[in-house]
C-alpha atoms as a PDB file:
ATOM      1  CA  UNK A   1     117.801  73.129  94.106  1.00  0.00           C
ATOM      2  CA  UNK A   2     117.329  73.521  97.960  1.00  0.00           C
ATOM      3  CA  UNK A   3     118.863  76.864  97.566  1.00  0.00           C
ATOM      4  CA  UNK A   4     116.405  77.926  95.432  1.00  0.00           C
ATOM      5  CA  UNK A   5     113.756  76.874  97.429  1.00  0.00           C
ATOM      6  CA  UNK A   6     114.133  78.958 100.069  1.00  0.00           C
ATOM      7  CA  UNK A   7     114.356  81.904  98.633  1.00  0.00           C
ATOM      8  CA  UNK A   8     111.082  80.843  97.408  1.00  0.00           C
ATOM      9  CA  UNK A   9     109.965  80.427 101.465  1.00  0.00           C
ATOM     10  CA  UNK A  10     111.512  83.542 102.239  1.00  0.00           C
ATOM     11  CA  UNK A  11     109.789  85.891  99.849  1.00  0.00           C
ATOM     12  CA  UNK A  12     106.413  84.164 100.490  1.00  0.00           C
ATOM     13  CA  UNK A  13     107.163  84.633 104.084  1.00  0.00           C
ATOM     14  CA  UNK A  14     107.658  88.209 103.620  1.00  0.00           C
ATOM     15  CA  UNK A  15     104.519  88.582 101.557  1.00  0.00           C
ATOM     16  CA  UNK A  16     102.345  87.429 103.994  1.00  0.00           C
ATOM     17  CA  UNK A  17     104.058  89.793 106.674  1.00  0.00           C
ATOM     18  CA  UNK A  18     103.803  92.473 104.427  1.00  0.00           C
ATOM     19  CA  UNK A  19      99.959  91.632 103.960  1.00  0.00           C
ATOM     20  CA  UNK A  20      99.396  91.370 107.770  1.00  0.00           C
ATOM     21  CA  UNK A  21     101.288  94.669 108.341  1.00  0.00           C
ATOM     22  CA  UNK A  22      98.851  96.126 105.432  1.00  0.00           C
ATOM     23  CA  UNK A  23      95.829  94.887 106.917  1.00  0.00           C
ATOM     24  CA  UNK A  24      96.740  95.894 110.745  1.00  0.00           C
ATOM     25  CA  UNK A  25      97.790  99.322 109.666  1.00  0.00           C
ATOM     26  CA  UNK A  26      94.299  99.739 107.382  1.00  0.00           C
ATOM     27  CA  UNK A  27      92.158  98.716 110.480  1.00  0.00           C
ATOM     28  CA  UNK A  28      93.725 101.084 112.702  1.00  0.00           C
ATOM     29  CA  UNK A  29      93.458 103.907 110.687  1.00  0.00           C
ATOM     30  CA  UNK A  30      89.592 103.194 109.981  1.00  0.00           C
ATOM     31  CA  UNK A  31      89.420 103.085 113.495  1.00  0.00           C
ATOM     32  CA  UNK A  32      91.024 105.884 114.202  1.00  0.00           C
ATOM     33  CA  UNK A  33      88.511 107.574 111.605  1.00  0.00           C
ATOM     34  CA  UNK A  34      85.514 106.196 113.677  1.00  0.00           C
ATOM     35  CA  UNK A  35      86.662 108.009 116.281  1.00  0.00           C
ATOM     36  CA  UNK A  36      87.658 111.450 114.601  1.00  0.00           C
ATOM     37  CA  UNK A  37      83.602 111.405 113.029  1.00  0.00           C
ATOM     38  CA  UNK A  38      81.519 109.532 115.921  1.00  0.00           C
ATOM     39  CA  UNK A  39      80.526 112.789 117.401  1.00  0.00           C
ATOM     40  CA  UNK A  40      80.169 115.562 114.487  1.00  0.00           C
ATOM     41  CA  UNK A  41      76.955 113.751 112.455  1.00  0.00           C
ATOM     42  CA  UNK A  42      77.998 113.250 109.262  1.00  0.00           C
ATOM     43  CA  UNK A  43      77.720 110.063 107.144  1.00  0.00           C
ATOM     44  CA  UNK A  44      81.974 108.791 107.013  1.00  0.00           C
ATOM     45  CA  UNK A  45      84.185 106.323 105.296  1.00  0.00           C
ATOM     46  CA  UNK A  46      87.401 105.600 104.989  1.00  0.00           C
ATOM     47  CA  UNK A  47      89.385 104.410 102.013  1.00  0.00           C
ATOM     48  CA  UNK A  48      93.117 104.060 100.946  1.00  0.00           C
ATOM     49  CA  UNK A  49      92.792 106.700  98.343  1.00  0.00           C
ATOM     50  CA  UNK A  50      90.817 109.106 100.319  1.00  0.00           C
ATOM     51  CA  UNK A  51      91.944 108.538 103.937  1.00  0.00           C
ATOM     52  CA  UNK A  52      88.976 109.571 106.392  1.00  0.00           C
ATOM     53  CA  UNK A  53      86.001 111.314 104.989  1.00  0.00           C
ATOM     54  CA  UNK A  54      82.700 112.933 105.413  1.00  0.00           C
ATOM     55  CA  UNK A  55      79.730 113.226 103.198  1.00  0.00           C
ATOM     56  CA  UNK A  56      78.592 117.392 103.670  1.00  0.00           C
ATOM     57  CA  UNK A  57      75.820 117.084 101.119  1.00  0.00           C
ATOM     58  CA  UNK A  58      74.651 113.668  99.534  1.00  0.00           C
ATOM     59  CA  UNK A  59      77.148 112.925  97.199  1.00  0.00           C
ATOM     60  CA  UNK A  60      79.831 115.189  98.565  1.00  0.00           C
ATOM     61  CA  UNK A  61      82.347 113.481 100.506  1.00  0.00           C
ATOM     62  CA  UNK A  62      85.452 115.671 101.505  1.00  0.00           C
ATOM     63  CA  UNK A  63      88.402 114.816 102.989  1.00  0.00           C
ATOM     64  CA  UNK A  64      87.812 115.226 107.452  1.00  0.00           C
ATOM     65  CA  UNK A  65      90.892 117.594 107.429  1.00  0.00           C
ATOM     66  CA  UNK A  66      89.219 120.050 105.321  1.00  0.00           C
ATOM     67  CA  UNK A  67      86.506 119.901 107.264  1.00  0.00           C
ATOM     68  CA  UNK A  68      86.285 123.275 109.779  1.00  0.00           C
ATOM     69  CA  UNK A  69      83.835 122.840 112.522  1.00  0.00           C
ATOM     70  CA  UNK A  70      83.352 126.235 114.499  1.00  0.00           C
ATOM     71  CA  UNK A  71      81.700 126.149 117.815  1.00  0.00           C
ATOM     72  CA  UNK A  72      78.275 128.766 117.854  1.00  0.00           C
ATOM     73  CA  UNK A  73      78.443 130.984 120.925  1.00  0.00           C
END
């Protein structure tokens, strides 16, 4: 019986690493999104699905690697 509990410990344990690596690695990113979009002036999110985005008309949100911002001269 004691053997089976700690497999029991040991895959909870790794659950709730796996959730904390999730979590870290999803805050990051949307950081890292903040970043990419705080000077350009578009409405962004970020999403697991859809990674970084911006919003070109209402409605329209497009992925921000799509996105092709040329410089006027």
């Amino acid at each position: 019986m004691g053997r089976d509990n700690s497999y029991v410990k040991a895959i909870i344990l790794f659950l709730i690493g796996v959730v904390i690596l999730f979590s870290i690695g999803f805050y990051v990113s949307k950081g890292v999104c903040d970043a990419k979009t705080s000077d350009i002036g578009f409405p962004h999110r970020f999403s697991l699905m859809g990674n970084c985005q911006i919003e070109i008309t209402p409605g329209q949100w497009i992925p921000l690697e799509s996105y092709y911002f040329q410089q006027q001269p």
